[in-house]
N, C-alpha and C. Protein backbone atom coordinates (compact mmCIF):
# COMPACT_ATOMS: atom_id res chain seq x y z
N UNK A 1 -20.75 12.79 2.09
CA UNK A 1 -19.86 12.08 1.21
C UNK A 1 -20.13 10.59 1.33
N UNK A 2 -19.64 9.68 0.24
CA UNK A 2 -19.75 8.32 0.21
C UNK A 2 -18.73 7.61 0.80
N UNK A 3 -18.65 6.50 0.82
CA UNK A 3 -17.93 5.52 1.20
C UNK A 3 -18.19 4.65 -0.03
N UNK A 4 -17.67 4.54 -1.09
CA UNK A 4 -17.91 3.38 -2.49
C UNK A 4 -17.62 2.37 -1.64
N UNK A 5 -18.35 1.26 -1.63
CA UNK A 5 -17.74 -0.12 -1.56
C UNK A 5 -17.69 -1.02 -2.69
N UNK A 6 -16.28 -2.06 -2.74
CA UNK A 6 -15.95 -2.58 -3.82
C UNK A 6 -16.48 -3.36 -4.30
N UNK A 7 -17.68 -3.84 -3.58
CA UNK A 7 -18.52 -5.18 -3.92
C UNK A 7 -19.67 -4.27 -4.87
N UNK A 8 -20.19 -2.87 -4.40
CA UNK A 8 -20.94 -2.47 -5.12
C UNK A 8 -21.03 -1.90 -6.02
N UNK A 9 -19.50 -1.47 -6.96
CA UNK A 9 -18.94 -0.57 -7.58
C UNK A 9 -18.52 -2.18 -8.64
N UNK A 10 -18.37 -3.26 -8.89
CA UNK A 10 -18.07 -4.03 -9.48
C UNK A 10 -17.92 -5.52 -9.25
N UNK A 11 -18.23 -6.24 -10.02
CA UNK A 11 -18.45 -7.89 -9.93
C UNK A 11 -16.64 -8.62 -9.66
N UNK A 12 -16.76 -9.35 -8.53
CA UNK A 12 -15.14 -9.67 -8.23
C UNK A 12 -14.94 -10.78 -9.63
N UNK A 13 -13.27 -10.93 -9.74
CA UNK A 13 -13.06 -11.68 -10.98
C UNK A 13 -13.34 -12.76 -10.78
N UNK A 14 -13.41 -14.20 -11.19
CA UNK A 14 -13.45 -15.13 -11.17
C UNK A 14 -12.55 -15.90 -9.74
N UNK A 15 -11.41 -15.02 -9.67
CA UNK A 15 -10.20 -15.58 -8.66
C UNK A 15 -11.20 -15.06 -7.19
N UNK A 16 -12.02 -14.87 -7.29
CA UNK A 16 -13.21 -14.09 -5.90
C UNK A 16 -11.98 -12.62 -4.98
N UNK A 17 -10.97 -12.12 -5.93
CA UNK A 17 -10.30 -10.96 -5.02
C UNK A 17 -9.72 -10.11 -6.32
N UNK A 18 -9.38 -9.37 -6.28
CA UNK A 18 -8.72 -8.12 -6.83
C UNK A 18 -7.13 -7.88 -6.55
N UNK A 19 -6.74 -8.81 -6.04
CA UNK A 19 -4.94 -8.39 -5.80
C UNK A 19 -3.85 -8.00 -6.60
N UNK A 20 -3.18 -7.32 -6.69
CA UNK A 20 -2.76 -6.81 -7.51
C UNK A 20 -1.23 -7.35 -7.56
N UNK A 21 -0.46 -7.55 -8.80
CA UNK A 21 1.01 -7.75 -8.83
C UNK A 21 1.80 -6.32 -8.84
N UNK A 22 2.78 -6.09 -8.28
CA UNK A 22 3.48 -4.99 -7.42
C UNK A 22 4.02 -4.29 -8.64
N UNK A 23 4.30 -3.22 -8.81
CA UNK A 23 4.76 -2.56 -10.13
C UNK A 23 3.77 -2.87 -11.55
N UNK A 24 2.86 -3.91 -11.52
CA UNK A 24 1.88 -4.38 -12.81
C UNK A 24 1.66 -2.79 -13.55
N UNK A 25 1.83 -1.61 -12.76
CA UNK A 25 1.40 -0.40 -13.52
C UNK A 25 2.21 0.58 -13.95
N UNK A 26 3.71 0.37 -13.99
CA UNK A 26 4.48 1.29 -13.61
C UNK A 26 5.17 1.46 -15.11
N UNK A 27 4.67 1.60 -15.91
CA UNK A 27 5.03 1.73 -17.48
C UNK A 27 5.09 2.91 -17.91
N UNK A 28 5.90 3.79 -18.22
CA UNK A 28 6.03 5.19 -18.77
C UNK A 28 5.92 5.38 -20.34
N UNK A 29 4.58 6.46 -20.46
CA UNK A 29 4.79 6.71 -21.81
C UNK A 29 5.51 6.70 -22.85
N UNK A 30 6.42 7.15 -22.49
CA UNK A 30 7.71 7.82 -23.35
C UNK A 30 8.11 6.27 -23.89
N UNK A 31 8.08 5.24 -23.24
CA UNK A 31 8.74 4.00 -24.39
C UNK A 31 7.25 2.74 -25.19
N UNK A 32 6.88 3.80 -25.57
CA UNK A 32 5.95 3.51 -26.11
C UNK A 32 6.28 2.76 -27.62
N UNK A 33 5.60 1.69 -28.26
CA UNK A 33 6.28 1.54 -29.66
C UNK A 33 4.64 1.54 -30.68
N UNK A 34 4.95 0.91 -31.71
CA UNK A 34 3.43 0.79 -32.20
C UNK A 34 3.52 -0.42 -32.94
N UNK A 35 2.43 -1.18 -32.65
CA UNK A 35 2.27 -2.77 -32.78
C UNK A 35 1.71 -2.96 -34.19
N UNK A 36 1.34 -3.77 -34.97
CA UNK A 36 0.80 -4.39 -36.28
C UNK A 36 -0.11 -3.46 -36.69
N UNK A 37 -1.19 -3.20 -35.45
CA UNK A 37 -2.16 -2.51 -35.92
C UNK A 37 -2.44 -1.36 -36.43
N UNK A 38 -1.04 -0.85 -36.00
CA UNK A 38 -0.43 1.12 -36.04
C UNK A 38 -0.78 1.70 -34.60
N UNK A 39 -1.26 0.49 -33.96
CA UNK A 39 -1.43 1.17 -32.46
C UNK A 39 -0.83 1.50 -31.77
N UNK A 40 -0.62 2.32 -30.35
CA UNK A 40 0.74 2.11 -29.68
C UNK A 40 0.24 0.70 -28.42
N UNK A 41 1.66 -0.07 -28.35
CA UNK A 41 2.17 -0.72 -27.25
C UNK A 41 2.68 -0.54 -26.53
N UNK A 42 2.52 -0.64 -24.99
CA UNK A 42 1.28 -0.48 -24.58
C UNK A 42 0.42 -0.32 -24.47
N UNK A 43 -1.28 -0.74 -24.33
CA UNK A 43 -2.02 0.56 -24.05
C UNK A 43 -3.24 0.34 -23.29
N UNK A 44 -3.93 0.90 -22.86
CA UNK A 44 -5.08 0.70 -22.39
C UNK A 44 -6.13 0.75 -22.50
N UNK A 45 -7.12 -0.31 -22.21
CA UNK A 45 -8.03 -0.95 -23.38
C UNK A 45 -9.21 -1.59 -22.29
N UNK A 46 -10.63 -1.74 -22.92
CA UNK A 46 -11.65 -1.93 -21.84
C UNK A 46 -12.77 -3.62 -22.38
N UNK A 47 -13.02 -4.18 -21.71
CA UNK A 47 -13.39 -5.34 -22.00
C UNK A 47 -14.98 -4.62 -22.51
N UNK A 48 -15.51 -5.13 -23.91
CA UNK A 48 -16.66 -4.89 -24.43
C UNK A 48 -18.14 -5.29 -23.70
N UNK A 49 -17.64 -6.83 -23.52
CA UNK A 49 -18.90 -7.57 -23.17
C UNK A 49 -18.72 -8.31 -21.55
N UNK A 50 -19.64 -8.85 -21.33
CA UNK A 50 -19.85 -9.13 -19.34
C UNK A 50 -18.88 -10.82 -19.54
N UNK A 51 -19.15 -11.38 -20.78
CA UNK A 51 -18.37 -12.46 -20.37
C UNK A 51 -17.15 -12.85 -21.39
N UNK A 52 -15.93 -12.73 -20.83
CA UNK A 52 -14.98 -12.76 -22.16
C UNK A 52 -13.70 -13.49 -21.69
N UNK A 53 -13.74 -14.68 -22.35
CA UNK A 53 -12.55 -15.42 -22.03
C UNK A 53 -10.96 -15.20 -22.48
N UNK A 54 -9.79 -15.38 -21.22
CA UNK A 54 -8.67 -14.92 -21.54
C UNK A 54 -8.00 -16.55 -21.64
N UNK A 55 -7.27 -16.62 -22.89
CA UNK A 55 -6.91 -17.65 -23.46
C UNK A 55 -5.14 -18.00 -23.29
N UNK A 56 -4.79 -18.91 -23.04
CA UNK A 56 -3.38 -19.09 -23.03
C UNK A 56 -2.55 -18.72 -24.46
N UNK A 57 -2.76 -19.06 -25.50
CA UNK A 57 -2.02 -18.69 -26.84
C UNK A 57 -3.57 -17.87 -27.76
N UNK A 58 -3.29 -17.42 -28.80
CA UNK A 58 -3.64 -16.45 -29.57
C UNK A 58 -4.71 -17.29 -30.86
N UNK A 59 -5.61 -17.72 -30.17
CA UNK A 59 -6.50 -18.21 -30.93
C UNK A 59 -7.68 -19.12 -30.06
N UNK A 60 -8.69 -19.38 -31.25
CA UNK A 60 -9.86 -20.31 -29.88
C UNK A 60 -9.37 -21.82 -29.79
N UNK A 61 -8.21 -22.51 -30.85
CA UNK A 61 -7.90 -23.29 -29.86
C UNK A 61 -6.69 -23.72 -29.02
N UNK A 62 -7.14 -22.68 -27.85
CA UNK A 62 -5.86 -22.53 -26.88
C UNK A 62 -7.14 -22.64 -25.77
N UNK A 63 -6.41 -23.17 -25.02
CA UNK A 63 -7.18 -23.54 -23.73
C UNK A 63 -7.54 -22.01 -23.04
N UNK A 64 -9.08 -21.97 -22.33
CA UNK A 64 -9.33 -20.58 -21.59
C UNK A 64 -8.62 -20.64 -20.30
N UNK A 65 -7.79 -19.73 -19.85
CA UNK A 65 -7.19 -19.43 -18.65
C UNK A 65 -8.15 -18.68 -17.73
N UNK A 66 -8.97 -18.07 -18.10
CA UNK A 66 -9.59 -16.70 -17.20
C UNK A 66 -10.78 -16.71 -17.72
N UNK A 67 -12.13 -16.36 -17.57
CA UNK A 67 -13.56 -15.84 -17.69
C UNK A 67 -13.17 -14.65 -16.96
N UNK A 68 -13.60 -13.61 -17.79
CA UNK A 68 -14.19 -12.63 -16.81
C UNK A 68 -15.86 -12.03 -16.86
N UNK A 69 -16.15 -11.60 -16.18
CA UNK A 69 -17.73 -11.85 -15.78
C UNK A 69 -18.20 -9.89 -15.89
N UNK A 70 -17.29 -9.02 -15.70
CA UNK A 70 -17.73 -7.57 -15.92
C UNK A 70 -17.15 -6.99 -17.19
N UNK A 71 -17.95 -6.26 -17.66
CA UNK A 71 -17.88 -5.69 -18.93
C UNK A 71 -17.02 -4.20 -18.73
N UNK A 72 -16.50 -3.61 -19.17
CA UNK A 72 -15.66 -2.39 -18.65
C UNK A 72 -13.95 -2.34 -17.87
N UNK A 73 -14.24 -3.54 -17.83
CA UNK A 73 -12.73 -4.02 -16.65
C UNK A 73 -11.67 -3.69 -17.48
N UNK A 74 -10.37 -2.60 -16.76
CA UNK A 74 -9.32 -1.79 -17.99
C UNK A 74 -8.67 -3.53 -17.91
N UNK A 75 -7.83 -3.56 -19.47
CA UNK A 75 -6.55 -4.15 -19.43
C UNK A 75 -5.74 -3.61 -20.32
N UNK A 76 -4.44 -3.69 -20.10
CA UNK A 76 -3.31 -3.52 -20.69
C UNK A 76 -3.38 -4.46 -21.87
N UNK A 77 -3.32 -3.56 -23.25
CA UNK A 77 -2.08 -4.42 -24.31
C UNK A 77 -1.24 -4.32 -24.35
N UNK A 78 -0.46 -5.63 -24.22
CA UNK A 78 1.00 -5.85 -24.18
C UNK A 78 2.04 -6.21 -25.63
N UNK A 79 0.87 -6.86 -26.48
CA UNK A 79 1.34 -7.48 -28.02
C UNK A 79 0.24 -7.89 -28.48
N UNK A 80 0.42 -7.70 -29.80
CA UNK A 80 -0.49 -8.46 -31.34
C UNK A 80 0.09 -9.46 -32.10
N UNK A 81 -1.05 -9.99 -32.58
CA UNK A 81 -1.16 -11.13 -33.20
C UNK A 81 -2.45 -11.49 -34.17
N UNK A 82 -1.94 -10.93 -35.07
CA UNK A 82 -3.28 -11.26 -36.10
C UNK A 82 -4.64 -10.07 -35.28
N UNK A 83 -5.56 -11.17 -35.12
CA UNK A 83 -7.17 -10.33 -34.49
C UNK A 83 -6.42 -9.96 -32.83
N UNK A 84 -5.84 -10.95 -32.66
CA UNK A 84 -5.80 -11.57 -31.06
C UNK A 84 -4.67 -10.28 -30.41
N UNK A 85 -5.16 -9.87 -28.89
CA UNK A 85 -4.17 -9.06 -28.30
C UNK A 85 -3.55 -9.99 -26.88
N UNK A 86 -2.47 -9.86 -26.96
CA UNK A 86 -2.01 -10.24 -25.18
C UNK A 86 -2.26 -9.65 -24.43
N UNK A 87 -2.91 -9.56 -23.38
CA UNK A 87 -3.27 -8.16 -22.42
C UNK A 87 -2.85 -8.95 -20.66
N UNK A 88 -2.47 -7.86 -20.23
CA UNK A 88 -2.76 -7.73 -18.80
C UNK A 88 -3.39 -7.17 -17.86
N UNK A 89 -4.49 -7.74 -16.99
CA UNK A 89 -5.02 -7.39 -16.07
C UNK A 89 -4.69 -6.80 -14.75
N UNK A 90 -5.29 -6.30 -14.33
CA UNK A 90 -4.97 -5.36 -13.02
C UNK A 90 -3.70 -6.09 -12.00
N UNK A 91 -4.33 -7.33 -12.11
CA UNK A 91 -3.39 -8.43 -10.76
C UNK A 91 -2.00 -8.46 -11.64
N UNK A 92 -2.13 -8.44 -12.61
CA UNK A 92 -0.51 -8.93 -13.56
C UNK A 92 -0.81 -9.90 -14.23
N UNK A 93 -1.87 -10.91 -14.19
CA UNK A 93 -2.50 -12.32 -14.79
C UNK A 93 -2.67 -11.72 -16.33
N UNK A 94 -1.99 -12.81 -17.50
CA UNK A 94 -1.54 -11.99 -18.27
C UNK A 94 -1.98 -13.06 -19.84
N UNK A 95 -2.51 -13.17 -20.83
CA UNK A 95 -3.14 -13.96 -21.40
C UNK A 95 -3.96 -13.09 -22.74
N UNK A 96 -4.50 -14.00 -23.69
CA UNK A 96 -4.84 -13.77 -25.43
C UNK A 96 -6.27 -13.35 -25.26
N UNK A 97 -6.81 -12.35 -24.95
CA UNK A 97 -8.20 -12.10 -25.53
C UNK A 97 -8.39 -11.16 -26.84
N UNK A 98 -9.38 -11.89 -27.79
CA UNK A 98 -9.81 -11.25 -29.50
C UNK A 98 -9.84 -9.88 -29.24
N UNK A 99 -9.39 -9.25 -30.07
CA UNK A 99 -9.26 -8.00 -30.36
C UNK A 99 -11.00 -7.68 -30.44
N UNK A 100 -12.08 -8.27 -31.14
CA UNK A 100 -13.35 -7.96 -31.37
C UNK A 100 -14.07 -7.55 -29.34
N UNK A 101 -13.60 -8.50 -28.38
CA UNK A 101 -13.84 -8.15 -27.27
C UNK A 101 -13.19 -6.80 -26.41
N UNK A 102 -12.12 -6.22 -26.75
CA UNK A 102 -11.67 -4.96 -26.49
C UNK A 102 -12.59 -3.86 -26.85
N UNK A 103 -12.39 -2.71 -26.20
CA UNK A 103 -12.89 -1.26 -26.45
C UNK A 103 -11.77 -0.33 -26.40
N UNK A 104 -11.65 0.72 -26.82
CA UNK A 104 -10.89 1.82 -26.67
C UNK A 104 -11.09 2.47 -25.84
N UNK A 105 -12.49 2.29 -25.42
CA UNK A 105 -12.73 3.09 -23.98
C UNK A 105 -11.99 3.09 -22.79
N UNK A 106 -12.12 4.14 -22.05
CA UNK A 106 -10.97 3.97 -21.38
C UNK A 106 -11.70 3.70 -19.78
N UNK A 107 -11.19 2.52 -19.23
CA UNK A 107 -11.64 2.72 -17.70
C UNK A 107 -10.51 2.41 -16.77
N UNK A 108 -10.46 2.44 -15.34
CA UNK A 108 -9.32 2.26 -14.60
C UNK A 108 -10.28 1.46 -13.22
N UNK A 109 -9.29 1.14 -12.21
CA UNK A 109 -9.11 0.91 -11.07
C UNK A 109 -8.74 1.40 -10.10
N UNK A 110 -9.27 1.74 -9.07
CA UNK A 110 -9.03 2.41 -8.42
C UNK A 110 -8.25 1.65 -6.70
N UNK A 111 -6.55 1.82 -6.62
CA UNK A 111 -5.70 1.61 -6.16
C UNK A 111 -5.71 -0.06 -5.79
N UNK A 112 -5.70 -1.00 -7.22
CA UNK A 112 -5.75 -2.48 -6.71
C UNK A 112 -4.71 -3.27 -6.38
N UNK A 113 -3.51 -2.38 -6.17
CA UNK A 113 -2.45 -2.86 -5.14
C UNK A 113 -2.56 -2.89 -3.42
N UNK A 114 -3.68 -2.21 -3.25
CA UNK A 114 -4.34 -2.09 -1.99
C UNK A 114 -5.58 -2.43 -1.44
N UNK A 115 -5.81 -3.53 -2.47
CA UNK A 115 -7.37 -4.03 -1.98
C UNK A 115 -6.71 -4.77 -0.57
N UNK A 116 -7.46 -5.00 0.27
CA UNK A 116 -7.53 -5.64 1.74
C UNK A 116 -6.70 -5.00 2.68
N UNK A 117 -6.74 -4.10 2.30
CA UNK A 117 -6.22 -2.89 3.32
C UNK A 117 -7.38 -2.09 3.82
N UNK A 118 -7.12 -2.57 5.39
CA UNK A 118 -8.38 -1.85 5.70
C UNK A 118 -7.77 -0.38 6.13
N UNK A 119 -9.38 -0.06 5.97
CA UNK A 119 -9.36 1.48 5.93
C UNK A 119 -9.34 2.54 4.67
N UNK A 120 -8.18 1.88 3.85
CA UNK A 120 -7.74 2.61 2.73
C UNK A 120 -8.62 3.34 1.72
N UNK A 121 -8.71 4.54 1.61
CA UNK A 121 -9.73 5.40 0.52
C UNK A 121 -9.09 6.36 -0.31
N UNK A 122 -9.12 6.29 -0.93
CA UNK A 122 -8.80 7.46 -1.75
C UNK A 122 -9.67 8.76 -2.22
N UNK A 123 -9.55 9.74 -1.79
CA UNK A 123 -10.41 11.40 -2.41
C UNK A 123 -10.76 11.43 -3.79
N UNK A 124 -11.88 11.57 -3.61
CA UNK A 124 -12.09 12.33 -5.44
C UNK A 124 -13.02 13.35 -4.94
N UNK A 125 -12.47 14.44 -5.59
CA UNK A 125 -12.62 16.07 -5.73
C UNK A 125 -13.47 16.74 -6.40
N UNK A 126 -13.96 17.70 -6.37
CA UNK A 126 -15.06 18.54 -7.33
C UNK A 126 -14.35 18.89 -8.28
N UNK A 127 -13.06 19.36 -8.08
CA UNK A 127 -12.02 20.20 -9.21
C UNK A 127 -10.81 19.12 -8.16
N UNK A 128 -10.00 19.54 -9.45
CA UNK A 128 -8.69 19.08 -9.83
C UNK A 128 -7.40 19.52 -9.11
N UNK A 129 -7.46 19.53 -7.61
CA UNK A 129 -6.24 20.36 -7.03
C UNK A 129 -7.04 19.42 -5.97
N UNK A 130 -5.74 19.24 -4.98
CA UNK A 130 -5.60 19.02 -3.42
C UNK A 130 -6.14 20.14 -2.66
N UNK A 131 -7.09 19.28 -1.95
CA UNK A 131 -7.61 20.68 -0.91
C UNK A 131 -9.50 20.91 -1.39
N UNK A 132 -9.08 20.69 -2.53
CA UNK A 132 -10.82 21.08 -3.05
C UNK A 132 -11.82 20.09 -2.10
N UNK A 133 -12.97 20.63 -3.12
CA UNK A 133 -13.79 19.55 -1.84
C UNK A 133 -14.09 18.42 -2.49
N UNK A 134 -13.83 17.29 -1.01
CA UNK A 134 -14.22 16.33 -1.41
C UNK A 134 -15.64 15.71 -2.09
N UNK A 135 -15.88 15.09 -3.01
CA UNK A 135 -16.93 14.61 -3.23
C UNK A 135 -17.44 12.98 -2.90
N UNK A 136 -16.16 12.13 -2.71
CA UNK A 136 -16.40 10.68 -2.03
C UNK A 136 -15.00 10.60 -1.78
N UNK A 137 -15.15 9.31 -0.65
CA UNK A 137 -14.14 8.65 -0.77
C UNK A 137 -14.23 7.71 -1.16
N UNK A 138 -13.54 6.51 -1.87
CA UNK A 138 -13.16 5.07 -2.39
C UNK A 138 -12.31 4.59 -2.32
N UNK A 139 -13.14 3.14 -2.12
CA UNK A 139 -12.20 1.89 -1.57
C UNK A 139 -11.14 1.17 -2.88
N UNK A 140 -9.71 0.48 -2.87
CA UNK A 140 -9.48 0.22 -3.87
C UNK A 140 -10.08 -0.64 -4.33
N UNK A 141 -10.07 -1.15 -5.70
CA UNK A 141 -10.74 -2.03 -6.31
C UNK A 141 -12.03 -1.45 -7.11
N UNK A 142 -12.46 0.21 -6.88
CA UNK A 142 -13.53 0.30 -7.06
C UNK A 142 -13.37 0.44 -8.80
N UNK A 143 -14.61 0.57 -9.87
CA UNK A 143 -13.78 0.81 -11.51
C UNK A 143 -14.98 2.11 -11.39
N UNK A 144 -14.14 2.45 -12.43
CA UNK A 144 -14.74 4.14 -12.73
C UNK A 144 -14.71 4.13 -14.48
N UNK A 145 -15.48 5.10 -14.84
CA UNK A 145 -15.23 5.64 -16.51
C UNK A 145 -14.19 6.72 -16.29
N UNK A 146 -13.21 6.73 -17.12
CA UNK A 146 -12.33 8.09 -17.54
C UNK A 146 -12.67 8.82 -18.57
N UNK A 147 -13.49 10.47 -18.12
CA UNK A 147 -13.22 11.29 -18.93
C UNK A 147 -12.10 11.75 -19.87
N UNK A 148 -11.01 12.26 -18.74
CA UNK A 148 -9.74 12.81 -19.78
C UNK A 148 -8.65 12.56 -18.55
N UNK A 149 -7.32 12.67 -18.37
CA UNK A 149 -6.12 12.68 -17.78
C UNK A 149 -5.73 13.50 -18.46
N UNK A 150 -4.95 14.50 -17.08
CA UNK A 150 -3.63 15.43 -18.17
C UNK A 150 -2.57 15.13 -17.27
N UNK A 151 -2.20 13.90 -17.04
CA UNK A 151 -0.41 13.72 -16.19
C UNK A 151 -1.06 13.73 -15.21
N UNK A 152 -1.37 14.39 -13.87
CA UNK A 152 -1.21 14.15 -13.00
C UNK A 152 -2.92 13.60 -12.40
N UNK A 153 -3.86 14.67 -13.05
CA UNK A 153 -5.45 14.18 -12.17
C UNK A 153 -6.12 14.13 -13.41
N UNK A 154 -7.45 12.56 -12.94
CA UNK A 154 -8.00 12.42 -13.67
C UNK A 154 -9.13 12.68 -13.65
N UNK A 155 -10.26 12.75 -14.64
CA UNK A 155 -11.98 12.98 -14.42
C UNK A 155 -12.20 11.99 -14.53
N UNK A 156 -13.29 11.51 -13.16
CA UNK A 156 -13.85 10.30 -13.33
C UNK A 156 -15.32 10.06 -12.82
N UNK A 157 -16.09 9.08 -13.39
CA UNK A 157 -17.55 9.02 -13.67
C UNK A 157 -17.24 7.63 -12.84
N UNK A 158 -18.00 7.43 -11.44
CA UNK A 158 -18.53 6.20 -10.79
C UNK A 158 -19.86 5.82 -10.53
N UNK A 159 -20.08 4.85 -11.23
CA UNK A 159 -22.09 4.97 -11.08
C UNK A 159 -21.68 3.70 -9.63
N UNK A 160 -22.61 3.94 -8.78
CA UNK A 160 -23.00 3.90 -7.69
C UNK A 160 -23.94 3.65 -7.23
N UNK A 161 -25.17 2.42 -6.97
CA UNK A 161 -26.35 2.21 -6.87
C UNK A 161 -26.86 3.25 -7.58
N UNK A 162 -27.00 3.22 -8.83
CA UNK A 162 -27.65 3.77 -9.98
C UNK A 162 -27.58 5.17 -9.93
N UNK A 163 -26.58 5.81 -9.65
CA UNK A 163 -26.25 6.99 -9.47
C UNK A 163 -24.66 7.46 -9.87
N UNK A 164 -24.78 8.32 -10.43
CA UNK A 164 -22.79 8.60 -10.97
C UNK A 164 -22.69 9.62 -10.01
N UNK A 165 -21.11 9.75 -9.81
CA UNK A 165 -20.58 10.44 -9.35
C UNK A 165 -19.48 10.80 -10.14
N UNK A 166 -19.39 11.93 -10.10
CA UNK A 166 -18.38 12.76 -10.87
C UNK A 166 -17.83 13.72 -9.76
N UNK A 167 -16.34 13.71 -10.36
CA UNK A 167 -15.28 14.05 -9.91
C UNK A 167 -13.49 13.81 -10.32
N UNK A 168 -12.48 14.44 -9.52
CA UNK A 168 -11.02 13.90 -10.01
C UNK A 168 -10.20 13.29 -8.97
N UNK A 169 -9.38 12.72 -9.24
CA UNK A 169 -8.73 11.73 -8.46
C UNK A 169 -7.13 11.98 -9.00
N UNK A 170 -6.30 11.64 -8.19
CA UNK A 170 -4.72 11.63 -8.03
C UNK A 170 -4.44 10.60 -9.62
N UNK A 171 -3.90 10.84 -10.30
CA UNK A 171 -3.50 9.65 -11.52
C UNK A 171 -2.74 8.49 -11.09
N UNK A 172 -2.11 8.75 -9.95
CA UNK A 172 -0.78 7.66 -9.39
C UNK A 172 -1.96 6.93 -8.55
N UNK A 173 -3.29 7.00 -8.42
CA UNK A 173 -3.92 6.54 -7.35
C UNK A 173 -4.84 5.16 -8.16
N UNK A 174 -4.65 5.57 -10.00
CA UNK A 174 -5.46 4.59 -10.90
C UNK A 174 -4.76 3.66 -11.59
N UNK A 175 -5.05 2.11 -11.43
CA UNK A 175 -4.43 1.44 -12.98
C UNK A 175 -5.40 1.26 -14.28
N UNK A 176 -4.85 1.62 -15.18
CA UNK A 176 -5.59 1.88 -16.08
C UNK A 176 -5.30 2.87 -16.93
N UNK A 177 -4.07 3.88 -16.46
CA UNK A 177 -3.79 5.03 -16.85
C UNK A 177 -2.30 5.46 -16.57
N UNK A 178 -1.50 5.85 -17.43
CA UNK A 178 0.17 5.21 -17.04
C UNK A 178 0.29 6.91 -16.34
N UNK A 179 1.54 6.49 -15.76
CA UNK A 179 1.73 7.86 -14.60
C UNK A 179 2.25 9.26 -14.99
N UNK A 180 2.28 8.98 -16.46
CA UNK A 180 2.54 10.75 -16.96
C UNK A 180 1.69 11.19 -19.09
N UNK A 181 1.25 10.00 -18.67
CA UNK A 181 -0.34 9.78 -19.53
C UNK A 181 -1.55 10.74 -19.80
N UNK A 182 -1.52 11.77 -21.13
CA UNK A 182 -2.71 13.15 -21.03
C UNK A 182 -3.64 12.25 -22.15
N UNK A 183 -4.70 11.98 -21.76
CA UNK A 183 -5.81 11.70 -23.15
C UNK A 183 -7.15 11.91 -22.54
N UNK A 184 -8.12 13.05 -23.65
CA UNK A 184 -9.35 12.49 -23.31
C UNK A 184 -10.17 11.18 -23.74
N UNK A 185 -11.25 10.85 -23.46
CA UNK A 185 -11.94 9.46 -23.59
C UNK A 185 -12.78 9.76 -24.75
């Protein structure tokens, strides 16, 4: 089995850490609404390109708050505005990036309320039940692709010094994916 480490599984943000704001994930489906676009609000959403600036107000001229430097990184939409979405990032850091830089794709994080906790790993499984066999463990902070969620475990794809790993993981263990949340990717 592996040991993912977080440095090798993804590029740190600009802030050089991954910390997370406490509850930043704790949003339940069920009060879901649907924004301008016919989308629903909340939702979760994946950065297109490696460099994409997060802006204080809802247009380019609003000062940049944030660069981010990895392509795939989940964020939350929170509200619309014309092209422009409000989104929030893993930490809670919360700001205007163009709708043209979003994806629908879906990716997560893996437990970034617990980065600098040593020790801390989380299981991902061959199959979808406690007990199965393990296939790695991972550190938080690590990002993964999401196959599908049905509520409780998810399928997830971690490339890994040029290698994926596939497997499922606890849903309460990802942000990126709300805690009683079924969709495939």
């Amino acid at each position: 089995m592996k040991l993912l480490n977080v440095l090798s599984a993804i590029s740190l943000l600009a802030s050089g850490s991954l910390l997370a704001v406490p509850n930043a994930h704790a949003q339940q489906t069920s009060s879901i609404n649907r924004g301008p676009s016919g989308l629903p609000l909340p939702r979760f959403v994946s950065l297109k390109s490696e460099r994409v600036n997060m802006r204080v107000g809802p247009g380019k001229d609003y000062a940049v708050s944030w660069m981010y430097l990895k392509s795939g990184l989940p964020f939350e939409i929170i509200q619309e505005y014309d092209n422009w979405r409000r989104v929030r990032d893993s930490e809670g850091t919360m700001g205007w990036i163009h709708g043209s830089l979003l994806s629908g794709d879906r990716t997560v994080i893996t437990t970034p309320w617990r980065a600098g906790s040593s020790g801390e790993t989380i299981n991902v499984y061959e199959s979808p039940k406690s007990g199965a066999k393990e296939v790695a463990f991972v550190e938080p902070g690590v990002l993964a692709n999401v196959q599908k969620c049905d509520g409780v475990w998810c399928e997830l794809e971690i490339l890994n010094d040029g290698k994926k790993i596939h497997g499922f993981t606890d849903q309460a263990d990802l942000w990126g994916a709300y805690p009683d949340e079924k969709f495939e990717n």
